[in-house]
C-alpha atoms as a PDB file:
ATOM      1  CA  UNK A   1    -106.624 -18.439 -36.245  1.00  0.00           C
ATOM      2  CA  UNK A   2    -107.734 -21.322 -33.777  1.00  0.00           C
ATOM      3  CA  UNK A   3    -105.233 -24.102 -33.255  1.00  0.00           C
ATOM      4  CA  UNK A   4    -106.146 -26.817 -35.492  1.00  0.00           C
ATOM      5  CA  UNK A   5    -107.555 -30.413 -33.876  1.00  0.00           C
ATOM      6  CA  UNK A   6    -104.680 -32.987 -33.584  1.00  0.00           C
ATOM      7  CA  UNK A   7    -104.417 -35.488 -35.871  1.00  0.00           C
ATOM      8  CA  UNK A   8    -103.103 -38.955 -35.721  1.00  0.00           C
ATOM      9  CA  UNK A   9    -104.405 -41.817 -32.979  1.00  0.00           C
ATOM     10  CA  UNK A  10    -104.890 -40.927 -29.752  1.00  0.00           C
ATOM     11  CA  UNK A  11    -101.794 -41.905 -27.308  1.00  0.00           C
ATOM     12  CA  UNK A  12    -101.940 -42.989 -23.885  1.00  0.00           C
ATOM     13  CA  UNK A  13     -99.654 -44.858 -21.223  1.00  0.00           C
ATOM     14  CA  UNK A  14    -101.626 -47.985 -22.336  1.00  0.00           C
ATOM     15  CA  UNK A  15    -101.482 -48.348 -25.802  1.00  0.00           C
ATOM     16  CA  UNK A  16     -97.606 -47.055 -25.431  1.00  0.00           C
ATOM     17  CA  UNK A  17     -96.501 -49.484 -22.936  1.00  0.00           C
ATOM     18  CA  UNK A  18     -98.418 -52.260 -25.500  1.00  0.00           C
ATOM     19  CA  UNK A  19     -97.261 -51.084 -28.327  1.00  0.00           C
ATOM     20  CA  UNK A  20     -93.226 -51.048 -27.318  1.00  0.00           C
ATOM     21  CA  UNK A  21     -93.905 -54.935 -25.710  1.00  0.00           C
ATOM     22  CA  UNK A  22     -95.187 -55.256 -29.111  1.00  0.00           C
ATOM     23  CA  UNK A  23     -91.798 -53.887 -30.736  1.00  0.00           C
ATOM     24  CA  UNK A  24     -89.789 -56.535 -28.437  1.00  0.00           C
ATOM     25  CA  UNK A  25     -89.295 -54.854 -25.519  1.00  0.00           C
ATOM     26  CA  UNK A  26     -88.880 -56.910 -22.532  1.00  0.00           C
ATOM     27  CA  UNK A  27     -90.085 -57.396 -19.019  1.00  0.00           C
ATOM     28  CA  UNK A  28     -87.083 -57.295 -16.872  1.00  0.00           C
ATOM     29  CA  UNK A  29     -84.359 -55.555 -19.840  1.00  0.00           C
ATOM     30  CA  UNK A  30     -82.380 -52.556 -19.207  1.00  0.00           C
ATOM     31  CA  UNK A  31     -83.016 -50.080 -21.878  1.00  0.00           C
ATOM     32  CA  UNK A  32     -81.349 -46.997 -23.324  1.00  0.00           C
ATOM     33  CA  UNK A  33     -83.987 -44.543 -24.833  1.00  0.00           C
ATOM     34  CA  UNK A  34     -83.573 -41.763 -27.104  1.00  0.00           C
ATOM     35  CA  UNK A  35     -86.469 -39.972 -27.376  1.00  0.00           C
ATOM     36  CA  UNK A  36     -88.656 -37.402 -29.540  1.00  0.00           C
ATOM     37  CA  UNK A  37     -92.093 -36.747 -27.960  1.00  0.00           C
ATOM     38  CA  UNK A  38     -93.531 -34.817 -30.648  1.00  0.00           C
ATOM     39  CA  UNK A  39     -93.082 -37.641 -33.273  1.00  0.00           C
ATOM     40  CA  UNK A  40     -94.952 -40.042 -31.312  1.00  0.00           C
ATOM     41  CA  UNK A  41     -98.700 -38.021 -31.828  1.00  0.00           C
ATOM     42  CA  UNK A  42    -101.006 -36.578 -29.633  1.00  0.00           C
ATOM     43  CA  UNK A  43     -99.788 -38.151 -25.957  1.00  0.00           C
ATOM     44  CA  UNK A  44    -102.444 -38.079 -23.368  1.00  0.00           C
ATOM     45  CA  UNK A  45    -100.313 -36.672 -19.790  1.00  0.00           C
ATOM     46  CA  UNK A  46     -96.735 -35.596 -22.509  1.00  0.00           C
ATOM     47  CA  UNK A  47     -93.676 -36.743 -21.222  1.00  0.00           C
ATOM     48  CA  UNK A  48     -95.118 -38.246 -17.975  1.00  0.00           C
ATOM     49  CA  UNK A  49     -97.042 -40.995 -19.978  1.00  0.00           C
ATOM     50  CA  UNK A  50     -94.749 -41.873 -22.082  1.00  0.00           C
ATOM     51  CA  UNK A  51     -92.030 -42.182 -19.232  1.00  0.00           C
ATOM     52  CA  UNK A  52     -95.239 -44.540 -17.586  1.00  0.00           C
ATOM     53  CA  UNK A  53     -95.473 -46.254 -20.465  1.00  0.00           C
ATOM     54  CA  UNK A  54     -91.710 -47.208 -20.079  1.00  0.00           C
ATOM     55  CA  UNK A  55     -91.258 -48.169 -17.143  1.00  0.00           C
ATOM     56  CA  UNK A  56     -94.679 -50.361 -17.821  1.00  0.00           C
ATOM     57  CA  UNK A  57     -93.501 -52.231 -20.688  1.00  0.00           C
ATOM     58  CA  UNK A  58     -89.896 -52.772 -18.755  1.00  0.00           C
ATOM     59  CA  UNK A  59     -91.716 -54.018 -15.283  1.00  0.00           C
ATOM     60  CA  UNK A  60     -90.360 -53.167 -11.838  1.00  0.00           C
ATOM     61  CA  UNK A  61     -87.616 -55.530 -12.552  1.00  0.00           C
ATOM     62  CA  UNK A  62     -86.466 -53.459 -15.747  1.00  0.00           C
ATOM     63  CA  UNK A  63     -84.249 -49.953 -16.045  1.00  0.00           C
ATOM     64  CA  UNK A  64     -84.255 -47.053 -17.875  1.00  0.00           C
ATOM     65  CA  UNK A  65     -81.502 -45.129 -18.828  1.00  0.00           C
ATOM     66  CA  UNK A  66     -81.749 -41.715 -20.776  1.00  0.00           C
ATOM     67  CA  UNK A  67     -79.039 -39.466 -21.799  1.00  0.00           C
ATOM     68  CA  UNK A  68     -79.194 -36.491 -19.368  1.00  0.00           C
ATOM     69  CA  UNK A  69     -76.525 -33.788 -21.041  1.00  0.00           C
ATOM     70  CA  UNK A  70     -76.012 -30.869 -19.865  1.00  0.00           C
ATOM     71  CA  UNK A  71     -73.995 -29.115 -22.512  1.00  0.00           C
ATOM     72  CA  UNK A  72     -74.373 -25.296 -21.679  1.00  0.00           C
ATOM     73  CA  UNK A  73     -71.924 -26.216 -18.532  1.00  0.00           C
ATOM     74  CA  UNK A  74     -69.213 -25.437 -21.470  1.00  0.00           C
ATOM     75  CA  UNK A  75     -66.963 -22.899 -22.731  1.00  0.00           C
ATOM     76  CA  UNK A  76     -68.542 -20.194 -23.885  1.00  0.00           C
ATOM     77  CA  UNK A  77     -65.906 -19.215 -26.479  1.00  0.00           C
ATOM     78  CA  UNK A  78     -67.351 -22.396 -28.338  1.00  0.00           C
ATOM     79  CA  UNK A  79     -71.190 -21.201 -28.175  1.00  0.00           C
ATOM     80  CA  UNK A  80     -72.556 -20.508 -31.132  1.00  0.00           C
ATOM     81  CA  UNK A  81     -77.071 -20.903 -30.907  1.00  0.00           C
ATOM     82  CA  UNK A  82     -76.807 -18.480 -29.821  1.00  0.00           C
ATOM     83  CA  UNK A  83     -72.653 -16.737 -29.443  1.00  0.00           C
ATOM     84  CA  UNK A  84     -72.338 -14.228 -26.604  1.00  0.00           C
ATOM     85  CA  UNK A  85     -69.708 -11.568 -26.813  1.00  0.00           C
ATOM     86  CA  UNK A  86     -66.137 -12.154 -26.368  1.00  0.00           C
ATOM     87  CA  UNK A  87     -66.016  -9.486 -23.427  1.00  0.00           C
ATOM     88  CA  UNK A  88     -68.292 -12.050 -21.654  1.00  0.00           C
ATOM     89  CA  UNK A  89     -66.528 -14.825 -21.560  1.00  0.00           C
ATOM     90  CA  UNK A  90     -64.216 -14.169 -18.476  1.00  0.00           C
ATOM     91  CA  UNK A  91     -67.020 -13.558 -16.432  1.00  0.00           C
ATOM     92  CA  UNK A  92     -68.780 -16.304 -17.395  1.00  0.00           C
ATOM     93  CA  UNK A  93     -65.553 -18.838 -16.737  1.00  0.00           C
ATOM     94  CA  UNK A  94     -65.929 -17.214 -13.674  1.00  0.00           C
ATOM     95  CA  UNK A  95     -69.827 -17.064 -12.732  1.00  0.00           C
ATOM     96  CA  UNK A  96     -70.501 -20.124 -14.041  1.00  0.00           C
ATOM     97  CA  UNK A  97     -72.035 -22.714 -11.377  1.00  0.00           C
ATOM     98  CA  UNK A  98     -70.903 -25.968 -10.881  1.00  0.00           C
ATOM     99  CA  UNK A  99     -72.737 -29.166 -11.918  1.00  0.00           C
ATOM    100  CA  UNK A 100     -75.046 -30.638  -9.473  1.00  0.00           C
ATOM    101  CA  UNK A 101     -77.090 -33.934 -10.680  1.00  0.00           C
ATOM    102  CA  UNK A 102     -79.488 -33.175  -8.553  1.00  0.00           C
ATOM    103  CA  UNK A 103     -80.363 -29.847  -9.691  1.00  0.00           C
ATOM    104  CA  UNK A 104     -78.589 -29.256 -13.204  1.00  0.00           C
ATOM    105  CA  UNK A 105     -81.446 -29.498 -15.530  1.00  0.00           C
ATOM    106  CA  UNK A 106     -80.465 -31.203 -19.183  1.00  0.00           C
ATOM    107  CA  UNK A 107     -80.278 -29.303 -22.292  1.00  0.00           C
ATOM    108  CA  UNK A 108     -80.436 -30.367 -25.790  1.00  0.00           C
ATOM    109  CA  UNK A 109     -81.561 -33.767 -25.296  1.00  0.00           C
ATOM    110  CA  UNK A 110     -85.513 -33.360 -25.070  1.00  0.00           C
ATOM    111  CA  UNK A 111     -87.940 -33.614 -22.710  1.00  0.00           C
ATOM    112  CA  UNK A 112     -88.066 -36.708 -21.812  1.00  0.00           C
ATOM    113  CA  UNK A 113     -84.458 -37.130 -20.534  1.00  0.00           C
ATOM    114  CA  UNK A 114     -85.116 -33.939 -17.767  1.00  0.00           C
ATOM    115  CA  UNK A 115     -88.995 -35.807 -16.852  1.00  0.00           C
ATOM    116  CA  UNK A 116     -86.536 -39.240 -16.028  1.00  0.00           C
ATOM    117  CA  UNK A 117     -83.890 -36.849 -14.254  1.00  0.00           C
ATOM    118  CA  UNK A 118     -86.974 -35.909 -12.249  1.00  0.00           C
ATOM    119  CA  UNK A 119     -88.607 -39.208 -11.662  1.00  0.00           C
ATOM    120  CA  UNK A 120     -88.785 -40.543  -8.309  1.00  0.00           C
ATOM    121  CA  UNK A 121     -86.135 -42.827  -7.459  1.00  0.00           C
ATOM    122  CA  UNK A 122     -83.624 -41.801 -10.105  1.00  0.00           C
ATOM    123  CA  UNK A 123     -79.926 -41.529 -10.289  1.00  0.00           C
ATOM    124  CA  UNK A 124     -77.643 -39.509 -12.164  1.00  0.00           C
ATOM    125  CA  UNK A 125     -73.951 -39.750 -13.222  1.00  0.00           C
ATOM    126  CA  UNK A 126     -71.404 -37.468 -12.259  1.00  0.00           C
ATOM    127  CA  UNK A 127     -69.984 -36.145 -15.405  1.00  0.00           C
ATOM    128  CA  UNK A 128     -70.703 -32.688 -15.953  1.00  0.00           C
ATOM    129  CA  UNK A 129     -71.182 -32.842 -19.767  1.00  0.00           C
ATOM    130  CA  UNK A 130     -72.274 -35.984 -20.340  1.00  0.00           C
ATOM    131  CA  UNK A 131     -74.372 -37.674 -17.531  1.00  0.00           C
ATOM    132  CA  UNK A 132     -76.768 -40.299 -17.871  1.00  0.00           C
ATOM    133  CA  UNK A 133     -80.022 -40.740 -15.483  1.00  0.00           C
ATOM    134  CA  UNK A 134     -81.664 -44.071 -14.721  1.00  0.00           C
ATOM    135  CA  UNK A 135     -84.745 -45.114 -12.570  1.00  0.00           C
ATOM    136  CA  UNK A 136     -85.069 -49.225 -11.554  1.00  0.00           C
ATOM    137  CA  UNK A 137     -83.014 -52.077  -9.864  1.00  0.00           C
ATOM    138  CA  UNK A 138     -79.891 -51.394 -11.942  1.00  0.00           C
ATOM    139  CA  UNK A 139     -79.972 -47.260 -12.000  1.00  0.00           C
ATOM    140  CA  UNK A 140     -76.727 -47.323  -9.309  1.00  0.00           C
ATOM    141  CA  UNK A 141     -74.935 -50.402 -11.007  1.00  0.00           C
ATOM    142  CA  UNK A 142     -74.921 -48.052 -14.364  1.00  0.00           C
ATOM    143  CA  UNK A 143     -74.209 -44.535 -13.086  1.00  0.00           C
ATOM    144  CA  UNK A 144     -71.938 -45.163 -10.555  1.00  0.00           C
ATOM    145  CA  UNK A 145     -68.249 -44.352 -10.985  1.00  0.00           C
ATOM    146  CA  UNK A 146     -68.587 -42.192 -14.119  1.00  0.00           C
ATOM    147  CA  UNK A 147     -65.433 -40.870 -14.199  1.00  0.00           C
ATOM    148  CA  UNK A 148     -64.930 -36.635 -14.957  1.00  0.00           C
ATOM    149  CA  UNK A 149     -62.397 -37.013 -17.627  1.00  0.00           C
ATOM    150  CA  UNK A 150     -64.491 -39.913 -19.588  1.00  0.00           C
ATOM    151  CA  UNK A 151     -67.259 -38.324 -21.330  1.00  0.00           C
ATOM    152  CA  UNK A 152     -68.655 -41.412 -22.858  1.00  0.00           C
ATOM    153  CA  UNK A 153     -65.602 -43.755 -22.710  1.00  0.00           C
ATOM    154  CA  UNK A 154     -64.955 -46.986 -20.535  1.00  0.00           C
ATOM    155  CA  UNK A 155     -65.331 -45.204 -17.755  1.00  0.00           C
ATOM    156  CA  UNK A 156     -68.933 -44.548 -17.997  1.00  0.00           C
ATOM    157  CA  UNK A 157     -72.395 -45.852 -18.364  1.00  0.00           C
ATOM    158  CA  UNK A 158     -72.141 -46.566 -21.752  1.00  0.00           C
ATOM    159  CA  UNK A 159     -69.205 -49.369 -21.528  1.00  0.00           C
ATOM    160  CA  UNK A 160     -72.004 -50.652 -18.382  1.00  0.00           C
ATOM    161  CA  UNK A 161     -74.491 -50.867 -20.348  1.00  0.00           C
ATOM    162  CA  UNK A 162     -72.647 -52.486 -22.849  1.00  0.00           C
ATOM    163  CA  UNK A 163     -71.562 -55.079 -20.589  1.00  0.00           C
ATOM    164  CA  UNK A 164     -75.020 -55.457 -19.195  1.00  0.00           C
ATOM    165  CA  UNK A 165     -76.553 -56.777 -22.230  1.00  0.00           C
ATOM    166  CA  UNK A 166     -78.725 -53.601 -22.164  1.00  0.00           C
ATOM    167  CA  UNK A 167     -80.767 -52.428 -26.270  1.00  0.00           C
ATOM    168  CA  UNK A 168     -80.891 -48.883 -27.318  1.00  0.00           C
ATOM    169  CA  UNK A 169     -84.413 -48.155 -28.212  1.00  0.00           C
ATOM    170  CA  UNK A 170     -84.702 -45.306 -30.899  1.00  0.00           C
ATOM    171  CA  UNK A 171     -88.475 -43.955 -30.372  1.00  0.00           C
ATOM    172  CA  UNK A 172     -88.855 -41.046 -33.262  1.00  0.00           C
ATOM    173  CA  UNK A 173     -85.361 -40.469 -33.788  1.00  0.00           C
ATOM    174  CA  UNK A 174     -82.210 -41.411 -36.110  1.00  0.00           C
ATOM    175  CA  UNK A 175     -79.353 -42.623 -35.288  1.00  0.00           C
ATOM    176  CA  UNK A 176     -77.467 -39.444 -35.113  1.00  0.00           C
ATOM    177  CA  UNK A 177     -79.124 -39.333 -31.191  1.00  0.00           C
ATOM    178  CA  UNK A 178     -77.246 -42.877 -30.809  1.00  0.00           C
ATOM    179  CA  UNK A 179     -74.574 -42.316 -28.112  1.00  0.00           C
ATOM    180  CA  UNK A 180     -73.905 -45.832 -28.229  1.00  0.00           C
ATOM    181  CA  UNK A 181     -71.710 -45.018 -31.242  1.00  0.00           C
ATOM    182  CA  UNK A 182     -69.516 -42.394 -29.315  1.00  0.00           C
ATOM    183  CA  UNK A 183     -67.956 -45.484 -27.196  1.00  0.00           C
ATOM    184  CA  UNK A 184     -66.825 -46.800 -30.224  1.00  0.00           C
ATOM    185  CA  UNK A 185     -65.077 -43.591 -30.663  1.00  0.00           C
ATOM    186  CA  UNK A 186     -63.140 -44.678 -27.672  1.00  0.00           C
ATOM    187  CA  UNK A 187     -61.668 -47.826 -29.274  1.00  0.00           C
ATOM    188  CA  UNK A 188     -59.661 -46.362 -32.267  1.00  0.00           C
ATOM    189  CA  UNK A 189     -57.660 -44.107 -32.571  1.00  0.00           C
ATOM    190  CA  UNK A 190     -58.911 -40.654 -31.947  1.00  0.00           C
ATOM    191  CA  UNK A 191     -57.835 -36.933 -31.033  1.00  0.00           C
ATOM    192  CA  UNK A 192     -57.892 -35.695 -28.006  1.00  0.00           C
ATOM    193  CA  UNK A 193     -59.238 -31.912 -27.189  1.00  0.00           C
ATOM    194  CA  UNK A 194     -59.235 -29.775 -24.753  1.00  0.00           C
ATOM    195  CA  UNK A 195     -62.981 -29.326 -22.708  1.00  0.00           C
ATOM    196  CA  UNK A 196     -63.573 -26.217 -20.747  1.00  0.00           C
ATOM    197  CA  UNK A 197     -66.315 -26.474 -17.467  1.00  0.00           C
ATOM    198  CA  UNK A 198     -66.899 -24.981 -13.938  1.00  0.00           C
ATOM    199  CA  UNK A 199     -64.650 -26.896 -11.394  1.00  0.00           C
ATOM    200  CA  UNK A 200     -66.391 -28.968  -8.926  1.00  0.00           C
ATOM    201  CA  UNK A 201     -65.199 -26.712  -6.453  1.00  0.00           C
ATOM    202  CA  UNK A 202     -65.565 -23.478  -7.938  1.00  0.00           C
ATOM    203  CA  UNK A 203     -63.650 -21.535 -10.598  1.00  0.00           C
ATOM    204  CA  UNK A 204     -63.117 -22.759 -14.234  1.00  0.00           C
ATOM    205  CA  UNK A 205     -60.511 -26.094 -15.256  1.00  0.00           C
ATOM    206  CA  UNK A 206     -59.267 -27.686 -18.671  1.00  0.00           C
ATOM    207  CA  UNK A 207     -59.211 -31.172 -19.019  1.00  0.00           C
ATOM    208  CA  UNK A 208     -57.959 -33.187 -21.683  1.00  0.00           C
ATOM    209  CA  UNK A 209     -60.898 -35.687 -23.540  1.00  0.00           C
ATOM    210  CA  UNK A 210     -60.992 -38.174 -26.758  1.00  0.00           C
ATOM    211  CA  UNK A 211     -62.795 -35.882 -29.307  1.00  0.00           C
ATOM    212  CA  UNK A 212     -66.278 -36.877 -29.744  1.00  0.00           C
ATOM    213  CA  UNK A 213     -68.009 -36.320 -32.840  1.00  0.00           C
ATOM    214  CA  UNK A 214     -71.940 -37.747 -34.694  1.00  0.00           C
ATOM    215  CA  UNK A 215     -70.889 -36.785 -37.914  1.00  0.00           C
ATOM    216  CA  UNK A 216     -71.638 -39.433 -40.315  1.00  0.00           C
ATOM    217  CA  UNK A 217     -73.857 -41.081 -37.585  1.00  0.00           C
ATOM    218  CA  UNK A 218     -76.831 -41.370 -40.022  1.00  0.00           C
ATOM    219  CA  UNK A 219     -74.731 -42.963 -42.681  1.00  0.00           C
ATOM    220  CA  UNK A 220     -73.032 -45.026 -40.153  1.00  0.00           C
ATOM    221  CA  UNK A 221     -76.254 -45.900 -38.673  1.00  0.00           C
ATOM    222  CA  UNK A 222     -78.147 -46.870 -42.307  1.00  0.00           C
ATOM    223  CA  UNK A 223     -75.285 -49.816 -42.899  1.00  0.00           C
ATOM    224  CA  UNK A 224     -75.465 -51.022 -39.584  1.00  0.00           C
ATOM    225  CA  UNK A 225     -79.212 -51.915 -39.806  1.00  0.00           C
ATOM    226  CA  UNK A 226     -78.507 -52.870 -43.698  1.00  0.00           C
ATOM    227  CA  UNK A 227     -75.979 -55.245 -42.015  1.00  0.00           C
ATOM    228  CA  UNK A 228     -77.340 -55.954 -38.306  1.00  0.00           C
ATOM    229  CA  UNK A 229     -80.394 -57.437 -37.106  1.00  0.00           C
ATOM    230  CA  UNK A 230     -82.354 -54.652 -36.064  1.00  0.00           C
ATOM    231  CA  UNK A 231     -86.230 -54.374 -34.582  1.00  0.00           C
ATOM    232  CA  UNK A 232     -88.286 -52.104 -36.470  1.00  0.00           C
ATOM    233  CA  UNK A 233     -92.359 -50.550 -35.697  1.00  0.00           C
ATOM    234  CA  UNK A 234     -94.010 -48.019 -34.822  1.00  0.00           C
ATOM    235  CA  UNK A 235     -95.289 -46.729 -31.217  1.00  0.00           C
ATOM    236  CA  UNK A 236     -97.662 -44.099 -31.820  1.00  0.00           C
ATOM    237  CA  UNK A 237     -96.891 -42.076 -34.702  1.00  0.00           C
ATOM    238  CA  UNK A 238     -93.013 -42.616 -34.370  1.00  0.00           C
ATOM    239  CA  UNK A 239     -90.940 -45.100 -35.772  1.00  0.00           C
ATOM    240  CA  UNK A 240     -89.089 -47.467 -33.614  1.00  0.00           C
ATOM    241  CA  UNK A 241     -85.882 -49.284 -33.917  1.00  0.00           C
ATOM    242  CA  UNK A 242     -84.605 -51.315 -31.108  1.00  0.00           C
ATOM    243  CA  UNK A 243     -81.126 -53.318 -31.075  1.00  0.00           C
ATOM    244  CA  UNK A 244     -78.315 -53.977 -28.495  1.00  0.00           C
ATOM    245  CA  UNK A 245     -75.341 -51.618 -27.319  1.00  0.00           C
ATOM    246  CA  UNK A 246     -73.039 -54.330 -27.921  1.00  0.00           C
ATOM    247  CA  UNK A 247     -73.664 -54.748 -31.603  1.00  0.00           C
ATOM    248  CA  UNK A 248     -73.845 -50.713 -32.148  1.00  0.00           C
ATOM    249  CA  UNK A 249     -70.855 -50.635 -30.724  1.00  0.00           C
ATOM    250  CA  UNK A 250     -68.574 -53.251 -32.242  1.00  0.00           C
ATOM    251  CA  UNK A 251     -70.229 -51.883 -36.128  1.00  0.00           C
ATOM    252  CA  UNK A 252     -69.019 -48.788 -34.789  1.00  0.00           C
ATOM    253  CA  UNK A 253     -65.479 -49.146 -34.055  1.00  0.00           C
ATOM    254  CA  UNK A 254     -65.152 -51.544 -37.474  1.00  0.00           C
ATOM    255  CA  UNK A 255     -67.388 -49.070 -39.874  1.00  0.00           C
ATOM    256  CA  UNK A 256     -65.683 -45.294 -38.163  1.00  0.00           C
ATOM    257  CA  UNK A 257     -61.830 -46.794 -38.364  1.00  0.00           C
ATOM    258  CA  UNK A 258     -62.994 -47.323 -42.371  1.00  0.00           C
ATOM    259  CA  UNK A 259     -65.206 -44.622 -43.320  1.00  0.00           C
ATOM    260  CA  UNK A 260     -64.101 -41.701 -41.003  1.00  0.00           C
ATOM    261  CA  UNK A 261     -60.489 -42.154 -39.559  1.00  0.00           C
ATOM    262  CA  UNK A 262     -59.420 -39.321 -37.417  1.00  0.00           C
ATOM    263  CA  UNK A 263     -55.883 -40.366 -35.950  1.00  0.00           C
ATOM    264  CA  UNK A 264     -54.259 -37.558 -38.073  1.00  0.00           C
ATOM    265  CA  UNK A 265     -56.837 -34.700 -36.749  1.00  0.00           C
ATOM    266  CA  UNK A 266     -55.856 -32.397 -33.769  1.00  0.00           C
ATOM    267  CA  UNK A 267     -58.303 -30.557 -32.365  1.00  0.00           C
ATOM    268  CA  UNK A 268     -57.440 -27.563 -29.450  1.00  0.00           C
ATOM    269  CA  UNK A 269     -60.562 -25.077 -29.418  1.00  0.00           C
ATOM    270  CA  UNK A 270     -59.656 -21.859 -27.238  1.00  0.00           C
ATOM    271  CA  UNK A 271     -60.532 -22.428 -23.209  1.00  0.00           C
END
């Protein structure tokens, strides 16, 4: 069968940059995007144009920030879409390369997060899990120093952007893609685990992390914009929400030490 016409408006860099000023984005802001790029419709040029469209609406005095995971640089014993064979494992502890933020593509974060990664000019933290890239004036202020035992802790962009004043923009996603919520995790008490990845240089190491978890992230998310003042639209065919670190944050650490309270939980999955 031929593929069907698309339906939907038509989306360019134009109407996407005017439509997210529209939303409230600002000229000048430092913004943290999560992205879908299929919910937004038909995009004239894919991720390119919507990356344009960005950086338009945020000016060359504004940055954007992306989550750039790269999850598969993990221990295999944990993989499970899809498992490999216990045999395996050994040899790929031992194969495994090393992260690189120039060349250590993302995974499981879309396709706009690896087109930013890309983009001229852009910077990358240096945790090997849980890096974030950024392109504008600010990119080096927010991925500097991310420390290799702090996945998304004080020690990393997240508690910058925080302190920069920066707004998470949602674009066609819930807020189970918010990482803003993991720093909260940070901030009560947590468990700590055991995280399994290629050593810098060469071979395999275990280091000890605050457990990390979205479960509950939708629920979490639906009081906090019950309860918070948060921007809502549309850009293309998506819908938008747009609100600031700082208040996802702060909701966070009050609503999870409530509705989810780990302190008695001990996790130790096999390295």
């Amino acid at each position: 069968m031929p593929t069907p016409p698309p339906t939907g408006p038509l989306v360019t860099r134009d109407t996407l940059a005017a439509q997210l000023r529209r939303l409230g984005v600002e000229t000048g802001e430092t913004l943290l995007a999560h992205s879908s790029l299929s919910s937004l419709g038909w995009v004239c040029g894919g991720p390119v144009a919507l990356v344009q469209g960005l950086l338009d609406a945020l000016g060359p005095d504004g940055t954007l920030v992306v989550p750039a995971q790269s999850a598969d640089l993990s221990d295999p014993a944990l993989w499970s879409n899809p498992p490999v064979p216990e045999e395996w494992w050994e040899r790929i502890r031992a194969a495994m390369p090393a992260y690189d933020p120039l060349i250590t593509p993302t995974r499981g974060v879309g396709v706009i997060p690896e087109t930013v990664r890309r983009w001229p000019g852009a910077l990358r933290s240096a945790h090997p899990h849980t890096s974030f890239a950024a392109v504008g004036p600010r990119a080096a202020e927010i991925t500097e120093g991310h420390s290799p035992d702090c996945r998304l802790g004080e020690r990393s962009p997240l508690a910058r952007l925080e302190k920069l004043g920066a707004r998470v923009l949602l674009l066609g996603v819930g807020y189970d893609s918010c990482t803003s919520f993991h720093l909260a995790e940070y901030r009560i008490p947590a468990p700590l685990v055991e995280v399994g990845r290629p050593a810098p240089g060469g071979g395999w190491e275990v280091l000890t992390e605050v457990s990390i978890d979205s479960d509950r992230f939708d629920e979490l998310g639906s009081d906090f914009e019950r309860d918070r003042p948060v921007v809502r639209g549309e850009v293309g065919a998506a819908d938008a929400r747009l609100f600031p670190v700082a208040d996802a944050v702060a909701y966070a650490e009050r609503w999870l030490a409530v509705h989810r309270p780990r302190e008695e939980e001990i996790l130790h999955p096999p390295v």
